[in-house]
N, C-alpha and C. Protein backbone atom coordinates (compact mmCIF):
# COMPACT_ATOMS: atom_id res chain seq x y z
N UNK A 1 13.08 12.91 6.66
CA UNK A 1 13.60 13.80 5.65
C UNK A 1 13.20 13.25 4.29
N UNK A 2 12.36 13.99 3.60
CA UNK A 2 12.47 13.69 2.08
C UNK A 2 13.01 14.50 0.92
N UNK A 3 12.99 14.44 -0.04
CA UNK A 3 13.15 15.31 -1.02
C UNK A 3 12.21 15.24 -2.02
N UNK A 4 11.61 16.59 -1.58
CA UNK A 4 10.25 17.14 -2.82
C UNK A 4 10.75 17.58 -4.23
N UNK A 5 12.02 17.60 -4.51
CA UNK A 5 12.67 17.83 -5.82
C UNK A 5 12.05 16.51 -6.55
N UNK A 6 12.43 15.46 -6.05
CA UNK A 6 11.89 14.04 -6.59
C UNK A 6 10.92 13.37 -6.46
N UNK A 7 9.94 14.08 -5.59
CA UNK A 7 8.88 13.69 -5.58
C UNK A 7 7.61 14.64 -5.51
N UNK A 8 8.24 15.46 -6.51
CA UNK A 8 7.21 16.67 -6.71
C UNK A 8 6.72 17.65 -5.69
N UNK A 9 6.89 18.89 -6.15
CA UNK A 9 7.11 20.22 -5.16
C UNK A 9 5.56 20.14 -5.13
N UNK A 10 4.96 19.49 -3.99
CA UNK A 10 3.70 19.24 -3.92
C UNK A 10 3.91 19.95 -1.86
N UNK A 11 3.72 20.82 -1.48
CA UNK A 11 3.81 20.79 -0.16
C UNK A 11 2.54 20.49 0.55
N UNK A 12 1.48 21.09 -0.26
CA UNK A 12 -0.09 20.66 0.58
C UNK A 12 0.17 18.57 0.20
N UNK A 13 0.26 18.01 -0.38
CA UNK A 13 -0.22 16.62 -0.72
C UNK A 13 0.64 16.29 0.58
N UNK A 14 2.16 16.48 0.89
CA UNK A 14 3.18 16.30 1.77
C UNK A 14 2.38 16.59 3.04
N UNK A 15 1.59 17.59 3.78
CA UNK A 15 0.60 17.75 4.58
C UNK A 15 -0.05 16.71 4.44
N UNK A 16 -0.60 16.72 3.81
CA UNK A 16 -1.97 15.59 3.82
C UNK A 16 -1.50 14.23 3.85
N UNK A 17 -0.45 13.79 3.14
CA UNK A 17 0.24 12.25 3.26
C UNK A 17 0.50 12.16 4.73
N UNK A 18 0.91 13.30 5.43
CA UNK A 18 1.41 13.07 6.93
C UNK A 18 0.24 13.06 7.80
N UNK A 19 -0.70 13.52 7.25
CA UNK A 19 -2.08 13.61 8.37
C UNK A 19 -2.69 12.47 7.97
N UNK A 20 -2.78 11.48 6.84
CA UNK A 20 -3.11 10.75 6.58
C UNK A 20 -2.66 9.27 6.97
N UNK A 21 -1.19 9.27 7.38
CA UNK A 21 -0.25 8.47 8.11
C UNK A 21 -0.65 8.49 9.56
N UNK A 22 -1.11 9.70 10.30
CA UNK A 22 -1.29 9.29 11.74
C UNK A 22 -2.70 9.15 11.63
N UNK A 23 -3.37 9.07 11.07
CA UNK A 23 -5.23 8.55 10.72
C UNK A 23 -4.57 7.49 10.96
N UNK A 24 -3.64 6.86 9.70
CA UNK A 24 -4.03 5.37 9.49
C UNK A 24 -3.67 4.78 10.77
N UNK A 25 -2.79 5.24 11.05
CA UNK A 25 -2.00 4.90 12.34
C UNK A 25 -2.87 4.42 13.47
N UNK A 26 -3.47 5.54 13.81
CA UNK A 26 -4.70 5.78 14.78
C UNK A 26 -5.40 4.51 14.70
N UNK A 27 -6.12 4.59 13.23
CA UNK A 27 -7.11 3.26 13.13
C UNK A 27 -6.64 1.96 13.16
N UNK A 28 -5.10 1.85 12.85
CA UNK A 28 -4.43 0.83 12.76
C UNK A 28 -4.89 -0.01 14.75
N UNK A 29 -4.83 1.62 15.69
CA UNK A 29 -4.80 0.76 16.96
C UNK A 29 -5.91 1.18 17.82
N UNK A 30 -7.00 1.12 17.03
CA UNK A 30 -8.40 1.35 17.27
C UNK A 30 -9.00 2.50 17.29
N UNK A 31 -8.59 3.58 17.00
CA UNK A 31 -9.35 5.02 17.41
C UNK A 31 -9.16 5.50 16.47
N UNK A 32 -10.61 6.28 15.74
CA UNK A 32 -10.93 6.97 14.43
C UNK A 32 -10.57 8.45 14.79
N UNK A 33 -10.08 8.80 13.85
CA UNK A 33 -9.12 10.22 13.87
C UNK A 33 -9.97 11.05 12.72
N UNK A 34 -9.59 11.57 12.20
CA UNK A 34 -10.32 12.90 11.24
C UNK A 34 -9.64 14.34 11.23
N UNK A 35 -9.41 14.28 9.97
CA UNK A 35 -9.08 15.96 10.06
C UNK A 35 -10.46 16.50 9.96
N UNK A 36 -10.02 18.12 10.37
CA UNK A 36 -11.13 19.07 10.62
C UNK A 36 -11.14 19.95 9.46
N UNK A 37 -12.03 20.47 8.62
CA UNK A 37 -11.90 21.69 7.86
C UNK A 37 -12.15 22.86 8.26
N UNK A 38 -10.46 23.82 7.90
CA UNK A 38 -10.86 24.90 8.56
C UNK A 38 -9.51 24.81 9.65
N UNK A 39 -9.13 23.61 10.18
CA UNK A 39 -8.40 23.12 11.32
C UNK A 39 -7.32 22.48 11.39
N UNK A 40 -6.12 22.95 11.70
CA UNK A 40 -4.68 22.19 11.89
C UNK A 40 -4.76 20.93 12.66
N UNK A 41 -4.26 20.08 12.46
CA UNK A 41 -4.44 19.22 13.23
C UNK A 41 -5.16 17.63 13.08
N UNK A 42 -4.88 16.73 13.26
CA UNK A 42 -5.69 15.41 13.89
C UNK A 42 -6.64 15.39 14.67
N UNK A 43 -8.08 15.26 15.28
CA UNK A 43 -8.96 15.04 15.91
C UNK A 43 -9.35 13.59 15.97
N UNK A 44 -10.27 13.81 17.24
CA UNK A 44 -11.14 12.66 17.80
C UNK A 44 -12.48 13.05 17.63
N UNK A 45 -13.48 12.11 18.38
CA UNK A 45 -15.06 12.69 18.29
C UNK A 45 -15.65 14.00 17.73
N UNK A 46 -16.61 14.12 18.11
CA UNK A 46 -17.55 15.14 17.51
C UNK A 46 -18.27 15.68 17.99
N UNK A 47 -19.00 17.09 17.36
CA UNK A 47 -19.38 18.19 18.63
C UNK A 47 -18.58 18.90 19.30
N UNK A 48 -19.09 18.60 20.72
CA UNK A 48 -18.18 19.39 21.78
C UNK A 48 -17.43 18.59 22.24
N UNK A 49 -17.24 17.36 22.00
CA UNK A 49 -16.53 16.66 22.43
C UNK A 49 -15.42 16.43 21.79
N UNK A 50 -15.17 16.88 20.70
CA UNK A 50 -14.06 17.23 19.75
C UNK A 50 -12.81 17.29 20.36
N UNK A 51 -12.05 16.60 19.95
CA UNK A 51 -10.83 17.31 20.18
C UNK A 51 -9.26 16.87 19.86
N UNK A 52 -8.17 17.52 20.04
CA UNK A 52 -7.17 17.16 19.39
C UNK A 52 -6.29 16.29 19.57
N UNK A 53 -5.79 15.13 18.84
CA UNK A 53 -4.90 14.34 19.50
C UNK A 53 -3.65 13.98 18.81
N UNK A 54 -3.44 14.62 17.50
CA UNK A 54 -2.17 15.05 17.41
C UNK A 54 -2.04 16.26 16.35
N UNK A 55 -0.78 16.42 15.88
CA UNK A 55 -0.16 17.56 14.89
C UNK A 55 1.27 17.02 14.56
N UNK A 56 1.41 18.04 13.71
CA UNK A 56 2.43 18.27 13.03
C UNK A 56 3.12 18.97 12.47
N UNK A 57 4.27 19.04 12.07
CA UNK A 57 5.20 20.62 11.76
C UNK A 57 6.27 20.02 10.53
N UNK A 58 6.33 21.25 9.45
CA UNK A 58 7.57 21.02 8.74
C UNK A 58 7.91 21.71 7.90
N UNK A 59 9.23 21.96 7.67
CA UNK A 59 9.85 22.87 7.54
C UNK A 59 11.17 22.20 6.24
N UNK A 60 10.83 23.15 4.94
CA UNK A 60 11.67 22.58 3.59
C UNK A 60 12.67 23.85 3.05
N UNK A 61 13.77 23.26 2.87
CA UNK A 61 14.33 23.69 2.75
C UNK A 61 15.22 23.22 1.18
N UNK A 62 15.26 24.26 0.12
CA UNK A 62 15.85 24.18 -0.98
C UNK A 62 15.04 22.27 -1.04
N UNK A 63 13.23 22.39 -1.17
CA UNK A 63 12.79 21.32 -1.38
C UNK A 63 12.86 19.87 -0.64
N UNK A 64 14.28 20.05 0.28
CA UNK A 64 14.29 18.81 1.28
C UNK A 64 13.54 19.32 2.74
N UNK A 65 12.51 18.09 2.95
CA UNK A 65 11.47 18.21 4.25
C UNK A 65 12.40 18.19 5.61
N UNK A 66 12.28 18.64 6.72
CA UNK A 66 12.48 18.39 8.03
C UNK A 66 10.91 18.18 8.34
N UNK A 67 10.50 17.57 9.07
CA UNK A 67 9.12 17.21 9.41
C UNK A 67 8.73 16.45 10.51
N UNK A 68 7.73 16.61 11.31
CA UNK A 68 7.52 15.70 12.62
C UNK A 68 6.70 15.88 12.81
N UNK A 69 6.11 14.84 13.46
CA UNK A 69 4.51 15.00 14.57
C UNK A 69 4.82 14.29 15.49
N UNK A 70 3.04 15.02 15.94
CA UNK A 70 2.98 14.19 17.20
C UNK A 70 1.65 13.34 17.59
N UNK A 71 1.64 12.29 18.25
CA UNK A 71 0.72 11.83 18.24
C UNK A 71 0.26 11.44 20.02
N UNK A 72 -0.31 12.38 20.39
CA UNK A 72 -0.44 12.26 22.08
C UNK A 72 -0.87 10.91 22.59
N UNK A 73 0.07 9.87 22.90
CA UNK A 73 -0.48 8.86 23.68
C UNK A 73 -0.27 9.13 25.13
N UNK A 74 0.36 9.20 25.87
CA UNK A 74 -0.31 9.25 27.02
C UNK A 74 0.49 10.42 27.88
N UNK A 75 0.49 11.23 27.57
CA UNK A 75 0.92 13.03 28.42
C UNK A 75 0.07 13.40 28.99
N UNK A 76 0.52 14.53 30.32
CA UNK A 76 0.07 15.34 31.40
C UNK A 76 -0.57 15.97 31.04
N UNK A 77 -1.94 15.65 29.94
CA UNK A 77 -2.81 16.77 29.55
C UNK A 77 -2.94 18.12 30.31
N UNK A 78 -2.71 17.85 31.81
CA UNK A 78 -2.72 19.35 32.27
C UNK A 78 -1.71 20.49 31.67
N UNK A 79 -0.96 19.71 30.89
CA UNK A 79 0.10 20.70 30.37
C UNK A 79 -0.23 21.45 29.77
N UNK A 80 -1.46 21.07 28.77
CA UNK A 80 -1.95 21.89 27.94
C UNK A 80 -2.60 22.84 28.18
N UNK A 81 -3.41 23.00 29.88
CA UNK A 81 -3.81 24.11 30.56
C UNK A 81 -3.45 25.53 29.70
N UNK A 82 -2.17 25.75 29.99
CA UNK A 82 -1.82 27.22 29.83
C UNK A 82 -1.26 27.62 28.40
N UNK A 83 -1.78 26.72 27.20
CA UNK A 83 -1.58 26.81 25.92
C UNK A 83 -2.79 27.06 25.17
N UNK A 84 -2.98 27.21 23.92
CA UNK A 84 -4.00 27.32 22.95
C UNK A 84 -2.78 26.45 22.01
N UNK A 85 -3.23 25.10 21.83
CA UNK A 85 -2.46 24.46 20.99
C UNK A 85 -3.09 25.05 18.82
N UNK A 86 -2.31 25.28 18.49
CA UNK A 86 -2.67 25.88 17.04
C UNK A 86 -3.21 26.97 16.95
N UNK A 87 -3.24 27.97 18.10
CA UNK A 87 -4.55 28.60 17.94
C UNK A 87 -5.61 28.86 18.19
N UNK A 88 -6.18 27.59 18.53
CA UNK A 88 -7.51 26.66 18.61
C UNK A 88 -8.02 26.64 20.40
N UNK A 89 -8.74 27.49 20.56
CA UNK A 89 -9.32 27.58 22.12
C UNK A 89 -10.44 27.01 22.33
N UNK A 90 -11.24 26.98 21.17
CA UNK A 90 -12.65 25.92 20.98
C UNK A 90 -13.11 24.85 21.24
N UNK A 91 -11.43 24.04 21.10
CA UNK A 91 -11.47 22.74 21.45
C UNK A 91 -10.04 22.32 22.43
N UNK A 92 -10.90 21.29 22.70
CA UNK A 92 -9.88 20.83 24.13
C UNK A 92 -8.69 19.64 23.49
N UNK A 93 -7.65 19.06 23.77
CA UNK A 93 -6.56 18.48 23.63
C UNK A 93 -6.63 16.85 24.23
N UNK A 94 -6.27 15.97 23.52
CA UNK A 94 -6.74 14.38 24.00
C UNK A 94 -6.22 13.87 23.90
N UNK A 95 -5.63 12.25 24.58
CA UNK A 95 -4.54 11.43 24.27
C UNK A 95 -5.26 10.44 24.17
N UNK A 96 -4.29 9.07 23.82
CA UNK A 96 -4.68 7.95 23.89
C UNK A 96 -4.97 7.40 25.00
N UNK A 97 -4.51 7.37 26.00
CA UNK A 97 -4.70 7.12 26.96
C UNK A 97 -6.11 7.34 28.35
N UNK A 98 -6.26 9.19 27.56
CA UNK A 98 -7.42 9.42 28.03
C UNK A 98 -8.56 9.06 27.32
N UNK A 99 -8.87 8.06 26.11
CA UNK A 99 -9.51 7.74 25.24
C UNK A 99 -9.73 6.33 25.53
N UNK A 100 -9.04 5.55 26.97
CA UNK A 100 -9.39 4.41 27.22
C UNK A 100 -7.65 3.69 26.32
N UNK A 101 -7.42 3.96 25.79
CA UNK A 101 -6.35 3.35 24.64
C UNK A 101 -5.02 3.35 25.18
N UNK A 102 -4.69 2.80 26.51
CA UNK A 102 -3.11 2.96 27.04
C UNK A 102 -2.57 1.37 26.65
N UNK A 103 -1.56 1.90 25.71
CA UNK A 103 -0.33 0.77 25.66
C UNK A 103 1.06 1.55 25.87
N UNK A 104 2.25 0.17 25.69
CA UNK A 104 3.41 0.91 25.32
C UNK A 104 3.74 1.41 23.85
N UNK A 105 4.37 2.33 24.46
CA UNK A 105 5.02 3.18 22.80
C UNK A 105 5.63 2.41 21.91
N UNK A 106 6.17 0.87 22.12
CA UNK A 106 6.47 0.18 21.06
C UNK A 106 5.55 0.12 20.33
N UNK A 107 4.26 -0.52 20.56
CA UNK A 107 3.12 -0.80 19.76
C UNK A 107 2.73 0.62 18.94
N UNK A 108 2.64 1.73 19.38
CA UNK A 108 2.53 2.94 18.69
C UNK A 108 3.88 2.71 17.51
N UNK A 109 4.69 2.74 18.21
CA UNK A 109 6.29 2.55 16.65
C UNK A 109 5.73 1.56 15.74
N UNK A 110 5.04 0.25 16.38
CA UNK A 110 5.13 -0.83 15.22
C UNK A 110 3.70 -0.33 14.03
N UNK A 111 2.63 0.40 14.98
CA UNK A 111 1.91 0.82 14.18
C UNK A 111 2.14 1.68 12.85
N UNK A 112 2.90 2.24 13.11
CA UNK A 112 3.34 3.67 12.06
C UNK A 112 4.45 3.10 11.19
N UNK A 113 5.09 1.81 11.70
CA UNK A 113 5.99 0.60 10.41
C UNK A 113 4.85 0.21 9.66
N UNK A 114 4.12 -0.29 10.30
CA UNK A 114 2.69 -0.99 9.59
C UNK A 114 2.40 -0.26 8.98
N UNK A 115 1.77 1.38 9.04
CA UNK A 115 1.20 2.29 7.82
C UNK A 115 1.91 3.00 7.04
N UNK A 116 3.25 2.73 7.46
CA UNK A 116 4.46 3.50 6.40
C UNK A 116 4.56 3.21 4.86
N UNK A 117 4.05 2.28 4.70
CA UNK A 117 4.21 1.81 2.99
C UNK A 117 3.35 2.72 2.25
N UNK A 118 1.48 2.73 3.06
CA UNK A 118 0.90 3.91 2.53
C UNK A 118 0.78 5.08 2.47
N UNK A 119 1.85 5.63 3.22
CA UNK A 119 2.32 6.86 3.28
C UNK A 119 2.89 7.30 2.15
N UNK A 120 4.01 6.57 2.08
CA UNK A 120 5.09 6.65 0.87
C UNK A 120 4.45 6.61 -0.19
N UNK A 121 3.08 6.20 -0.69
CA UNK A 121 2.50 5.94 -1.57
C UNK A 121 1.63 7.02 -1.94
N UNK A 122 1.11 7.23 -0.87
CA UNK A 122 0.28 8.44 -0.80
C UNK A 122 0.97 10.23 -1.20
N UNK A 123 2.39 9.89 -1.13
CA UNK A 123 3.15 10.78 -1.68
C UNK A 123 3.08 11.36 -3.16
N UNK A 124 2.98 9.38 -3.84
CA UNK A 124 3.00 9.71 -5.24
C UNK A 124 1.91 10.39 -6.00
N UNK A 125 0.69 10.28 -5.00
CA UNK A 125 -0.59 10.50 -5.60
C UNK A 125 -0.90 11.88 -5.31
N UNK A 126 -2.02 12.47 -5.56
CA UNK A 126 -2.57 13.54 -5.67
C UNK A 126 -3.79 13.64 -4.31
N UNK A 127 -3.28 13.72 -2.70
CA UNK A 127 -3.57 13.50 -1.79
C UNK A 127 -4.94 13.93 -1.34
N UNK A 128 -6.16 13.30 -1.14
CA UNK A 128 -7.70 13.80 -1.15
C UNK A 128 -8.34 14.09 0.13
N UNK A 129 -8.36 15.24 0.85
CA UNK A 129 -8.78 15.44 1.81
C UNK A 129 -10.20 15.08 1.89
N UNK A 130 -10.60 14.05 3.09
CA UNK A 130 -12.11 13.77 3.16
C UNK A 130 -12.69 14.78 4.24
């Protein structure tokens, strides 16, 4: 939960600080992430091999955030069978796990302590989509 009253009614930078938090995250535990232009979402590789490995949602109210993601480490990708996650039928859905990258979910928590400072930071700034 934050409050964009105090830290500026910025909702795209608030997007981008959060997609920018599970990048760092990502790289923090070896795997290069990328947003897509054009595309909701976190990605992996490139081409056809593209594909999604997390998101996020949020929802403000009178300027205070509710907000969450997700970051697929290791789920029943078949789940995603009978979905179009975002929309998005083009590309297929990916975890950590199917990326070679299985740990426990602590290490995912300690990662996202580890990139939390630049998050918060990345708030203050004027957030630069690459």
């Amino acid at each position: 939960m934050l409050d964009l009253e105090r830290r500026g009614r910025d909702v795209r930078n608030l997007v981008c600080s959060l997609e920018g938090w599970m990048i760092s995250t990502l790289a923090d535990l070896g795997i290069s992430a990328h947003r897509a232009p054009g595309r909701i979402g976190i990605w992996v590789g490139e081409g056809p091999a593209e594909a999604k490995i997390a998101a996020l949602g949020i929802r403000i109210k009178r300027w205070v955030t509710l907000h969450g993601f997700a970051i697929n480490v290791a789920p029943d990708l078949s789940h995603f069978g009978g979905i179009v996650p975002c929309g998005i039928s083009e590309f297929g859905v990916t975890s950590m796990k199917a990326l070679g990258k299985e740990m426990p979910l602590t290490r995912v928590d300690d990662a996202l302590k580890r990139t939390f400072p630049s998050f918060v930071s990345d708030l203050s700034l004027t957030c630069k989509v690459s």
